[in-house]
Every structure is written in structure tokens, then in C-alpha cells.
N, C-alpha and C. Protein backbone atom coordinates (compact mmCIF):
# COMPACT_ATOMS: atom_id res chain seq x y z
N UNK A 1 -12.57 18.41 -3.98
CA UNK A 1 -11.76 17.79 -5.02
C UNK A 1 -10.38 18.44 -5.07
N UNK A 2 -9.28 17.84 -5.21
CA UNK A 2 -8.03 17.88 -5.24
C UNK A 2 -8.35 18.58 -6.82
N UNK A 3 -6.89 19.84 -6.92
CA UNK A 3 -6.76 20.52 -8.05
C UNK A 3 -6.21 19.84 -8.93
N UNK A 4 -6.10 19.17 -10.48
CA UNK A 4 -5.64 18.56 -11.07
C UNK A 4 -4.41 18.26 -11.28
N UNK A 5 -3.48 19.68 -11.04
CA UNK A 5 -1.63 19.37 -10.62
C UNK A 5 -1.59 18.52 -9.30
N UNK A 6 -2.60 18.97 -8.24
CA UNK A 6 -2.00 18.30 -6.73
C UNK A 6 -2.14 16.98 -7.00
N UNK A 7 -3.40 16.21 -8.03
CA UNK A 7 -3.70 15.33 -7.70
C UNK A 7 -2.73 14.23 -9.00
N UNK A 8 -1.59 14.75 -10.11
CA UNK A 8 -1.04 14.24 -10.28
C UNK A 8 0.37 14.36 -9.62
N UNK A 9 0.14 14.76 -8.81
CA UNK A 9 1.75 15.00 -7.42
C UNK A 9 1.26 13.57 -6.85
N UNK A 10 0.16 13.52 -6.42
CA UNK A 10 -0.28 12.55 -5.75
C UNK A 10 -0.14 10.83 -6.49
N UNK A 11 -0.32 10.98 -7.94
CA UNK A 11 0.01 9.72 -8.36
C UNK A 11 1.10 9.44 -8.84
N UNK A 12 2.19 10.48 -9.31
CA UNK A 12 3.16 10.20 -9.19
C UNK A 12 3.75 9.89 -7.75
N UNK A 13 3.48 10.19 -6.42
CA UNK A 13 4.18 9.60 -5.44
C UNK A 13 3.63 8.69 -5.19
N UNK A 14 3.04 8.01 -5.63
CA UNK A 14 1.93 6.62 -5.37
C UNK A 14 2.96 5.91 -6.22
N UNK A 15 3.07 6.18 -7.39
CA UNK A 15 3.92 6.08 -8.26
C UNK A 15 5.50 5.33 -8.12
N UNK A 16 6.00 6.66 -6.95
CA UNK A 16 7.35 6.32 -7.02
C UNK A 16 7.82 5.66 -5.20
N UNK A 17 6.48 5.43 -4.37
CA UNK A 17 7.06 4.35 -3.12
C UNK A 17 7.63 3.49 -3.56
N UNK A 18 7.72 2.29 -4.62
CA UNK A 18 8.22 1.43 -4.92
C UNK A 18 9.69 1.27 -4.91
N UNK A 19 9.82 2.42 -5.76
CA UNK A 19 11.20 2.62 -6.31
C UNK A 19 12.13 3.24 -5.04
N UNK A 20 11.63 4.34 -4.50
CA UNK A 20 12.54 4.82 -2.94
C UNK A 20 12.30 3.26 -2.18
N UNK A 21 11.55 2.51 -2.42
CA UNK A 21 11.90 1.59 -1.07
C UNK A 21 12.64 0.24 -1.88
N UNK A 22 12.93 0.39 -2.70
CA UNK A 22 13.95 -0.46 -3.43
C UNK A 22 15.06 0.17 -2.61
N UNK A 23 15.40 1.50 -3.57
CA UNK A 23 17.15 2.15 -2.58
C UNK A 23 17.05 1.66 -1.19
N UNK A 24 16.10 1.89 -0.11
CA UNK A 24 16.22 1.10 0.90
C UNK A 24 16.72 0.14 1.59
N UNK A 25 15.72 -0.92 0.55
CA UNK A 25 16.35 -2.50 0.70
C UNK A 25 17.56 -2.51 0.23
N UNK A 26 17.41 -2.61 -0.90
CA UNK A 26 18.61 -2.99 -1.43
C UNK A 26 20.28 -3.29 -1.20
N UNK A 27 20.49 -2.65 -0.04
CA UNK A 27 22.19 -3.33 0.36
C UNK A 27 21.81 -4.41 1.42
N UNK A 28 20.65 -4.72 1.80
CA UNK A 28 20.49 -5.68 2.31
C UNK A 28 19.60 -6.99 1.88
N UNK A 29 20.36 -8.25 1.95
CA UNK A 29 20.02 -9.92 0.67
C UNK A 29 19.35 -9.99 2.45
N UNK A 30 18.30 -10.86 1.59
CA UNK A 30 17.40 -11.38 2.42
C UNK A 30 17.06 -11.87 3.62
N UNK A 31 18.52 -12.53 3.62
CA UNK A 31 19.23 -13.50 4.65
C UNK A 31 19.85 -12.17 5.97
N UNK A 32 19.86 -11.10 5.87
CA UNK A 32 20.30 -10.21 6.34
C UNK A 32 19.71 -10.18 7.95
N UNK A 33 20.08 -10.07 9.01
CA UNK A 33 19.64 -10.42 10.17
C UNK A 33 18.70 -9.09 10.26
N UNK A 34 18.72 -8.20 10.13
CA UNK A 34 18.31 -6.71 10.72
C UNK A 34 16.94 -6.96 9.73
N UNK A 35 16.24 -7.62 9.03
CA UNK A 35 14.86 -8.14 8.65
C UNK A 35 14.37 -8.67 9.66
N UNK A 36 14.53 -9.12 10.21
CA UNK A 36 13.72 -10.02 11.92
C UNK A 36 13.63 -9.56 13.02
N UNK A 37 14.17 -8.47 13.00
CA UNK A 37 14.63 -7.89 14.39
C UNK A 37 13.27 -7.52 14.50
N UNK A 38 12.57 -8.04 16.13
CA UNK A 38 10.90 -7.69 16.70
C UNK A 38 11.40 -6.39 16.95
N UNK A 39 10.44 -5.17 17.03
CA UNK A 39 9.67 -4.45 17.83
C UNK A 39 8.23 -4.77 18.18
N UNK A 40 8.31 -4.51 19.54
CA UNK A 40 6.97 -5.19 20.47
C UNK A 40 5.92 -4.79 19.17
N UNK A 41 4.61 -5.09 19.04
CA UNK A 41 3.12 -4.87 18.79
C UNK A 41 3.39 -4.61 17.32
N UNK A 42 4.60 -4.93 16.58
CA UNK A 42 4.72 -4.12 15.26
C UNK A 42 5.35 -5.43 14.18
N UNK A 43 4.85 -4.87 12.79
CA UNK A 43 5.81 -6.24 12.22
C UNK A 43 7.09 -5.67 11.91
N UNK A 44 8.03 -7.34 12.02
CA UNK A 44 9.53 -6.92 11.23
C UNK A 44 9.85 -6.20 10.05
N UNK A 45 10.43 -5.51 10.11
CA UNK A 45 11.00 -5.28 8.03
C UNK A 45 10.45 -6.22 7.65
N UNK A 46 11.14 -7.25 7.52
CA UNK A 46 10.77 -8.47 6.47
C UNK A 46 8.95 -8.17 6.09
N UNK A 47 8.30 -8.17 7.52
CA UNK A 47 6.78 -8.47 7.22
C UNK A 47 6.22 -7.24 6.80
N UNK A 48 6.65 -5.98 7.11
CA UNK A 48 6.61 -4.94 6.45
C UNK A 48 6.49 -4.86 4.95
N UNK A 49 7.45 -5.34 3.98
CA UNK A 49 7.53 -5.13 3.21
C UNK A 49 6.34 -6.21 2.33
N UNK A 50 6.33 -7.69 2.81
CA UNK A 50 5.36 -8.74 2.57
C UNK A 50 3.95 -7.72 2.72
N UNK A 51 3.68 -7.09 4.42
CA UNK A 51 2.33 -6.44 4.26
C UNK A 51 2.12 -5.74 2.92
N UNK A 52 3.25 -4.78 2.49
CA UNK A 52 2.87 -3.52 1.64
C UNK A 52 2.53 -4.04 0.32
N UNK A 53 3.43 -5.46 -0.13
CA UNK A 53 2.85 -6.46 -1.01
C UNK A 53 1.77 -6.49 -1.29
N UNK A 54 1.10 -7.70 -0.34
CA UNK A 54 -0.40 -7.79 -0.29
C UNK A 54 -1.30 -7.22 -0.31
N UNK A 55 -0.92 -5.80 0.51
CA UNK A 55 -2.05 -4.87 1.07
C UNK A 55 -2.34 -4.44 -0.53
N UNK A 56 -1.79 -4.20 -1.19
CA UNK A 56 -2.05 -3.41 -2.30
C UNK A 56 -3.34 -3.86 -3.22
N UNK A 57 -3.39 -5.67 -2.94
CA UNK A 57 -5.02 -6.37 -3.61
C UNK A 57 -5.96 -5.96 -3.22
N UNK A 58 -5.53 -5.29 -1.29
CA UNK A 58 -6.84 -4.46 -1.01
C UNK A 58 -7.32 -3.24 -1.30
N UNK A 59 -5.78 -2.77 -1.54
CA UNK A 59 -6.40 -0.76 -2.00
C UNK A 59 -6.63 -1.05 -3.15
N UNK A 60 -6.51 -2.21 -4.01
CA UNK A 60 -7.29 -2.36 -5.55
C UNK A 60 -8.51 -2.63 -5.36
N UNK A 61 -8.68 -3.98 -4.63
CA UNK A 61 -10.32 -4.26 -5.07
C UNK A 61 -11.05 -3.36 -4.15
N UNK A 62 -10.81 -2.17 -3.06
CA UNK A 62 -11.36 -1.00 -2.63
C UNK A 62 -12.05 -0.11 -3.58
N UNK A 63 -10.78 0.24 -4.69
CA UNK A 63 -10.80 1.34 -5.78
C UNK A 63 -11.70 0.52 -6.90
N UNK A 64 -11.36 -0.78 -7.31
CA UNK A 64 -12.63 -1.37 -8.38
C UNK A 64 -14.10 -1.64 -7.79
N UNK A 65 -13.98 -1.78 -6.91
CA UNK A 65 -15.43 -1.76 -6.32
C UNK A 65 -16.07 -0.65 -6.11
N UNK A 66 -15.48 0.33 -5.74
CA UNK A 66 -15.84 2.05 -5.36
C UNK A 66 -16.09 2.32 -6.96
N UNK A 67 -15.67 2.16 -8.20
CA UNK A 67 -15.66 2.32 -9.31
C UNK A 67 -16.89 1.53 -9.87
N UNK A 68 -16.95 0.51 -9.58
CA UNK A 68 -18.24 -0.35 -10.08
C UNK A 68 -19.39 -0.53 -9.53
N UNK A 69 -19.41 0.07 -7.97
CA UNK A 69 -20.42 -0.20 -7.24
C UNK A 69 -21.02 1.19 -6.73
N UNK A 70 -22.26 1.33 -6.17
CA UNK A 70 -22.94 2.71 -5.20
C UNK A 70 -22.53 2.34 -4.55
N UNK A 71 -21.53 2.80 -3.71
CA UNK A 71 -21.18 3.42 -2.24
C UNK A 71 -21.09 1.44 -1.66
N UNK A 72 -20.17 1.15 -2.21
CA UNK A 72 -20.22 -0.59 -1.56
C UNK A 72 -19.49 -0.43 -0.06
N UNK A 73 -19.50 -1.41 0.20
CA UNK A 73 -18.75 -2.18 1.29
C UNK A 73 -17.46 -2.64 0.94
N UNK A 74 -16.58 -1.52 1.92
CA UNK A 74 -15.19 -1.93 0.90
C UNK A 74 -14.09 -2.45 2.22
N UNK A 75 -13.59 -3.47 1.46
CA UNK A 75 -12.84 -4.86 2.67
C UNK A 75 -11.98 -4.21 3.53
N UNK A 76 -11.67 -4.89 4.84
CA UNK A 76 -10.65 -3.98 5.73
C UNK A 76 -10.34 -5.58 6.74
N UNK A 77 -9.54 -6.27 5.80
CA UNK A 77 -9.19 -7.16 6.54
C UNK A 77 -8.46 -6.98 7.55
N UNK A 78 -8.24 -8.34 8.51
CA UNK A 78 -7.18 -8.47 9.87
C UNK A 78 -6.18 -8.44 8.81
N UNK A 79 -4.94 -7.44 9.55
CA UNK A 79 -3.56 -7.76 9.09
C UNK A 79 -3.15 -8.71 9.45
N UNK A 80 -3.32 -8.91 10.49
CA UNK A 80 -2.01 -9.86 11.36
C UNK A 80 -2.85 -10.93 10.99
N UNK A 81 -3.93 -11.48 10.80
CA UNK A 81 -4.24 -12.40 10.72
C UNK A 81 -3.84 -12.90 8.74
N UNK A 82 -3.98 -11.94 7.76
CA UNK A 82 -3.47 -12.44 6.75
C UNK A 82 -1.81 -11.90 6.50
N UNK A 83 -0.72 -11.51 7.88
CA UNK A 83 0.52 -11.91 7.78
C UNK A 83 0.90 -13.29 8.23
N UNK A 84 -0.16 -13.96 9.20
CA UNK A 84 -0.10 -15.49 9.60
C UNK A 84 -0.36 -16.44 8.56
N UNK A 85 -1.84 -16.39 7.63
CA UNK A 85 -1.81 -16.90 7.09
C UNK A 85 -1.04 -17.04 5.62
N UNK A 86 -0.46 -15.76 5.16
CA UNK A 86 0.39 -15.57 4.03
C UNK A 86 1.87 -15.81 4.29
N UNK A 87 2.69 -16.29 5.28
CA UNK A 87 3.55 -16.21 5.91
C UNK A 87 4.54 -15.07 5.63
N UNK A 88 4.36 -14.41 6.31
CA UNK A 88 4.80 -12.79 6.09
C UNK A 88 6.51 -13.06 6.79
N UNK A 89 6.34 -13.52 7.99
CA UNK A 89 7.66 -13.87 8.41
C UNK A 89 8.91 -14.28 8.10
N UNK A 90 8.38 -15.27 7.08
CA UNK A 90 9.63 -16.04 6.14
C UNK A 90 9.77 -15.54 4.87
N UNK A 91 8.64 -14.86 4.77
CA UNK A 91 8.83 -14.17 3.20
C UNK A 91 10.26 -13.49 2.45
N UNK A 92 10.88 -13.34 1.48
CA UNK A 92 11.84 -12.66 1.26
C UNK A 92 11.35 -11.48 0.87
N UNK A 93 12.36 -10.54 1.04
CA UNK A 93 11.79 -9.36 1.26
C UNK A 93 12.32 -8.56 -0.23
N UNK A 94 13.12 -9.37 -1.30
CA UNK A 94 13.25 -8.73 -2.05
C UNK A 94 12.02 -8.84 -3.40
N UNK A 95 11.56 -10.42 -2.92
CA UNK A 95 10.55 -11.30 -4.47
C UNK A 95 9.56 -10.39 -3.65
N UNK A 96 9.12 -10.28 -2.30
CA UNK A 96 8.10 -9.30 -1.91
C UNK A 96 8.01 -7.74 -2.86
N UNK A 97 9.17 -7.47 -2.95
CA UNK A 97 8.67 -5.80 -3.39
C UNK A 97 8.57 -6.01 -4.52
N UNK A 98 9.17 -6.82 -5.51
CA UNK A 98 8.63 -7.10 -7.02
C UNK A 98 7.74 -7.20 -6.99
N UNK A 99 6.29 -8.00 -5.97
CA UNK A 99 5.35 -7.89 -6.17
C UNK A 99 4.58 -7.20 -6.42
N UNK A 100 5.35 -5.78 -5.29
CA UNK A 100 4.88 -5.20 -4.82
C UNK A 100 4.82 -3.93 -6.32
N UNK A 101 5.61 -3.81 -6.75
CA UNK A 101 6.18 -2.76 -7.87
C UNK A 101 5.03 -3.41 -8.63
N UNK A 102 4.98 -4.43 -9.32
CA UNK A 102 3.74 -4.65 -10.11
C UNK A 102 2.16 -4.71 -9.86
N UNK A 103 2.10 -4.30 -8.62
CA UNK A 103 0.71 -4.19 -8.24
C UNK A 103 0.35 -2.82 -7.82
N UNK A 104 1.64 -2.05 -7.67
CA UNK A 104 1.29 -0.82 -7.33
C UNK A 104 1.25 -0.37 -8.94
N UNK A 105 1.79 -0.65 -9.90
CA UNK A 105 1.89 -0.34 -11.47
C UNK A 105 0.49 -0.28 -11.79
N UNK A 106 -0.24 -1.65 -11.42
CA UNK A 106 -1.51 -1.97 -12.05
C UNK A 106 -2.55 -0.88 -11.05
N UNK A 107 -2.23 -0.63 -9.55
CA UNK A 107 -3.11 0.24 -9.28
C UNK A 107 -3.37 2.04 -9.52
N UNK A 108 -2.15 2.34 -9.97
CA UNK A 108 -1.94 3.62 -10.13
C UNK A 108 -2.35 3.72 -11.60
N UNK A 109 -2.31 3.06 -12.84
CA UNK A 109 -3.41 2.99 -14.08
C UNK A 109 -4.68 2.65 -13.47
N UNK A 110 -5.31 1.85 -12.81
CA UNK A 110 -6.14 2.26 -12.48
C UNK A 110 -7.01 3.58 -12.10
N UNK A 111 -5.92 4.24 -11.26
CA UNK A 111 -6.37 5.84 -11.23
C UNK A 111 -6.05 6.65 -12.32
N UNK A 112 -5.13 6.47 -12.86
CA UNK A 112 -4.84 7.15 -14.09
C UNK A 112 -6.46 7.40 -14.75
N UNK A 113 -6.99 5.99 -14.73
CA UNK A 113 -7.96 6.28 -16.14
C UNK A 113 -9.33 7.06 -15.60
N UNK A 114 -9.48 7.33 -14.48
CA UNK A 114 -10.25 7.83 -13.95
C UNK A 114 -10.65 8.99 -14.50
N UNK A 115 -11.75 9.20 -14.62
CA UNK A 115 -12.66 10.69 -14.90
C UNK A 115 -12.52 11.67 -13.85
N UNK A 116 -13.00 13.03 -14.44
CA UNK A 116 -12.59 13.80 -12.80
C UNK A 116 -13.95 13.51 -12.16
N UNK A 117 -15.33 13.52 -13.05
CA UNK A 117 -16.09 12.62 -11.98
C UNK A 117 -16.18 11.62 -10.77
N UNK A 118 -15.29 10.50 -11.37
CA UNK A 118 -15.63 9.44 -10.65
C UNK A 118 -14.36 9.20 -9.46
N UNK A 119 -13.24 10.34 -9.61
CA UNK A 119 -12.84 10.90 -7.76
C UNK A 119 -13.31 10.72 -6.62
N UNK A 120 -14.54 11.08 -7.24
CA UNK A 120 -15.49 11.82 -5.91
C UNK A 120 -16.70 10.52 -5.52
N UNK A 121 -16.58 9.14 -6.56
CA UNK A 121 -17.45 7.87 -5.65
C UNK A 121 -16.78 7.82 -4.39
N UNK A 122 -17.65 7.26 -3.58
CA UNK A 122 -17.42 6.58 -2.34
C UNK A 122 -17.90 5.44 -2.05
N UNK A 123 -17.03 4.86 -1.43
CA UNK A 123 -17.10 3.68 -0.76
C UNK A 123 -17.42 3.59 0.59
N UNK A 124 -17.80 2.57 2.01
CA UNK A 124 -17.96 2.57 2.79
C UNK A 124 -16.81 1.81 3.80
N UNK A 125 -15.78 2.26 4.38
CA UNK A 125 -15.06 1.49 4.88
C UNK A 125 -15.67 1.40 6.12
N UNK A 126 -14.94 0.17 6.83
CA UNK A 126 -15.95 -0.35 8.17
C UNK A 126 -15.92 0.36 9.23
N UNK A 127 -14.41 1.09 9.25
CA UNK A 127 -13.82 2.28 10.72
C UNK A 127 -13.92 3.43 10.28
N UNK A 128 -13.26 3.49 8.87
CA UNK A 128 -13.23 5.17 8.52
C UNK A 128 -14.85 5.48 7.88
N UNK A 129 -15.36 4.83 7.82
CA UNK A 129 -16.66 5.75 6.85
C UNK A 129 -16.48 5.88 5.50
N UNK A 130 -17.47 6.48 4.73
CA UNK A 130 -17.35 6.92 3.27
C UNK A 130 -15.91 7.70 3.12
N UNK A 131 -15.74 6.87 1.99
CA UNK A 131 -14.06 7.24 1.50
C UNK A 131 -14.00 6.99 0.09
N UNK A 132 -13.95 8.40 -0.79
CA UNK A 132 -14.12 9.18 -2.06
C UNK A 132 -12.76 8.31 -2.65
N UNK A 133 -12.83 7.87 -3.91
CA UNK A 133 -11.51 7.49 -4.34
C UNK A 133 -10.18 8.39 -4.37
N UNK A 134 -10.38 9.76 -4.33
CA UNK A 134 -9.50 10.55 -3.82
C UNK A 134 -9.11 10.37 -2.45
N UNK A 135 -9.68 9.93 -1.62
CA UNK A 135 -9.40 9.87 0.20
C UNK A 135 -8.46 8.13 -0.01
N UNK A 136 -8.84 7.27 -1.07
CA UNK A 136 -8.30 5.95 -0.79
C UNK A 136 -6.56 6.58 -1.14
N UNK A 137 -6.81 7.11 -2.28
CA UNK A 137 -5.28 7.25 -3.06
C UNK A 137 -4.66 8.01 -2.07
N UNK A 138 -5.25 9.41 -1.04
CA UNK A 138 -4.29 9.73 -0.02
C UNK A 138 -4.26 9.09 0.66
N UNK A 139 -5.38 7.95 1.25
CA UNK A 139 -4.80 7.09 2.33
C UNK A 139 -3.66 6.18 2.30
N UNK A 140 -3.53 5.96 1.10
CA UNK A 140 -2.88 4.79 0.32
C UNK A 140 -1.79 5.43 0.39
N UNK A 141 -1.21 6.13 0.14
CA UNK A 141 -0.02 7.40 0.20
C UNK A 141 0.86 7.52 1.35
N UNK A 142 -0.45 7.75 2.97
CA UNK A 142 0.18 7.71 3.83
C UNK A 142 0.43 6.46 4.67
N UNK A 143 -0.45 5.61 4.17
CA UNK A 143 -0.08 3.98 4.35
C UNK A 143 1.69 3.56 4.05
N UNK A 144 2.11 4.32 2.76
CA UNK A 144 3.41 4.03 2.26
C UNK A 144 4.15 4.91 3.40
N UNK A 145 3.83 5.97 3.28
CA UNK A 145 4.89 6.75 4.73
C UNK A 145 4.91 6.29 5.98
N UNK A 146 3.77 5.85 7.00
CA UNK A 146 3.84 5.10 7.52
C UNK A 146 4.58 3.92 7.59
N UNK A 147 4.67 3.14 6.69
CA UNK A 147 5.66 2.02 6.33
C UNK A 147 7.27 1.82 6.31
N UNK A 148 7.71 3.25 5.25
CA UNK A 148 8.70 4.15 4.87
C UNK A 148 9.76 4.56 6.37
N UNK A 149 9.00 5.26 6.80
CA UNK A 149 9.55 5.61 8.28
C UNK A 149 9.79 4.75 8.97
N UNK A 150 9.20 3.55 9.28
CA UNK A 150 9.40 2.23 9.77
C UNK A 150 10.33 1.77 9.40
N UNK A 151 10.77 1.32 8.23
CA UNK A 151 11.81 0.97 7.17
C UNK A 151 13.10 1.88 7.24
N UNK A 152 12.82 3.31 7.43
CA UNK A 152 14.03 4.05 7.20
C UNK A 152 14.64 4.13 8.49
N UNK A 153 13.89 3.58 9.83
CA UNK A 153 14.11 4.11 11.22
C UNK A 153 14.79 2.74 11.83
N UNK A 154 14.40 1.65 10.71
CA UNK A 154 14.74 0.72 11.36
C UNK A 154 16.21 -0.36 10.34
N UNK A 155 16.17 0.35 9.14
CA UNK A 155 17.17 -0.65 8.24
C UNK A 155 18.46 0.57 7.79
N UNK A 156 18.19 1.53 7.71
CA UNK A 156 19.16 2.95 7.12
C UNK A 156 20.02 3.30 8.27
């Protein structure tokens, strides 16, 4: 178990991806060419920011299910297959992170209300194995850095 300061370091930076990847975007409107630009096997900015959107319904219903269930089966959809079907491509990338800010809002109260007990449920993901709601919120963390670096390597 994470010590109770580390583990509100941890939701405050869960906290504040939103907001650093606003400064990001932000000198660039939608229409901005450097959103489309391919790198081979990887998505654009644009779909980047659409993924980090969406993805977030999954690190929720991960964390409410790990919360409501023994040790469930917790979802690990195709990306690429729900950036095809969500059209991630055309998406704007600014109504994307609004989304995104309000779903990361609703998931980080989610952990907020947490007991120091119920940290330590697990869930069953399909590749990684049992994953403690403490392991989702760091995964979830480095999911945003992962992203971040992408974003900062490719629009800054």
C-alpha cells in the first residue's frame, strides 16, 4: 500500500493531466495541420487526445467494477478498433479534452471516496493480471505520461 501523502501526490497528478495538456493544446485551433501529422503504428495528436477522452469510461468502469465486484473481469478493449469506430480522426481536439477534463473530474472523486481498505481490491485485467485499485490509478498516471510525451514531442 502506497503511504497516504504518496498516494495523494498521486491523485492530485491524476488530477492535474488535464490541465498541463490544455497549456499544450492550446495555441493550436483544431484546424491546425500539425494534429494529423502520421507517425507509422501510432495515433495522430488529434487521436491522441480523442483516445485519452474515451479511454477514461474505461479506467472508470475498471475502478467501479473493482469496487463493486470480487476480483471481476475488468474490460481492455481494442483501441484502434474503438478510434475507428468513435472517429478519433476527425475529432476536434479541443471539445475532446473538455471531455476529457470532466471525466477525469468524475474519476478522481471516485478515488477520492475510497477507504484505505478498498485500495487494495483487485480486479482481473486480461494481459496484466490482478490489478489493486492502487495499480489502476498508477497505471492510469502513466497512461497520461505516455500520452504527454507524445504530445509534447510532437506539438511543443
Amino acid at each position: 500500500m502506497l503511504p497516504d501523502r504518496t498516494r495523494e501526490h498521486l491523485l492530485l497528478a491524476l488530477q492535474t493531466t488535464p490541465r498541463v495538456l490544455r497549456r499544450i493544446i492550446a495555441p493550436f485551433p483544431g484546424g491546425y495541420p500539425v494534429w494529423d501529422i502520421v507517425v507509422p503504428d501510432r495515433f495522430t495528436a488529434r487521436e491522441h487526445i480523442a483516445h485519452l477522452a474515451d479511454w477514461e469510461e474505461v479506467f472508470y468502469e475498471r475502478a467501479a467494477k473493482t469496487i463493486e465486484q470480487d476480483q471481476p473481469d475488468i474490460p481492455n478493449p481494442d483501441e484502434t478498433e474503438m478510434a475507428i469506430e468513435r472517429g478519433f480522426a476527425v475529432a476536434d481536439p479541443h471539445e475532446r479534452l473538455e471531455i476529457f477534463l470532466e471525466r477525469r473530474a468524475r474519476l478522481v472523486a471516485l478515488f477520492r471516496e475510497l477507504g484505505e481498505e478498498q485500495w487494495s481490491r483487485a480486479g482481473m485485467h486480461p494481459k496484466n493480471g490482478p490489478m489493486t485499485l492502487e495499480a489502476q490509478a498508477v497505471h492510469i498516471l502513466g497512461h497520461d505520461g505516455y500520452h504527454l510525451d507524445y504530445l509534447v514531442r510532437h506539438l511543443v
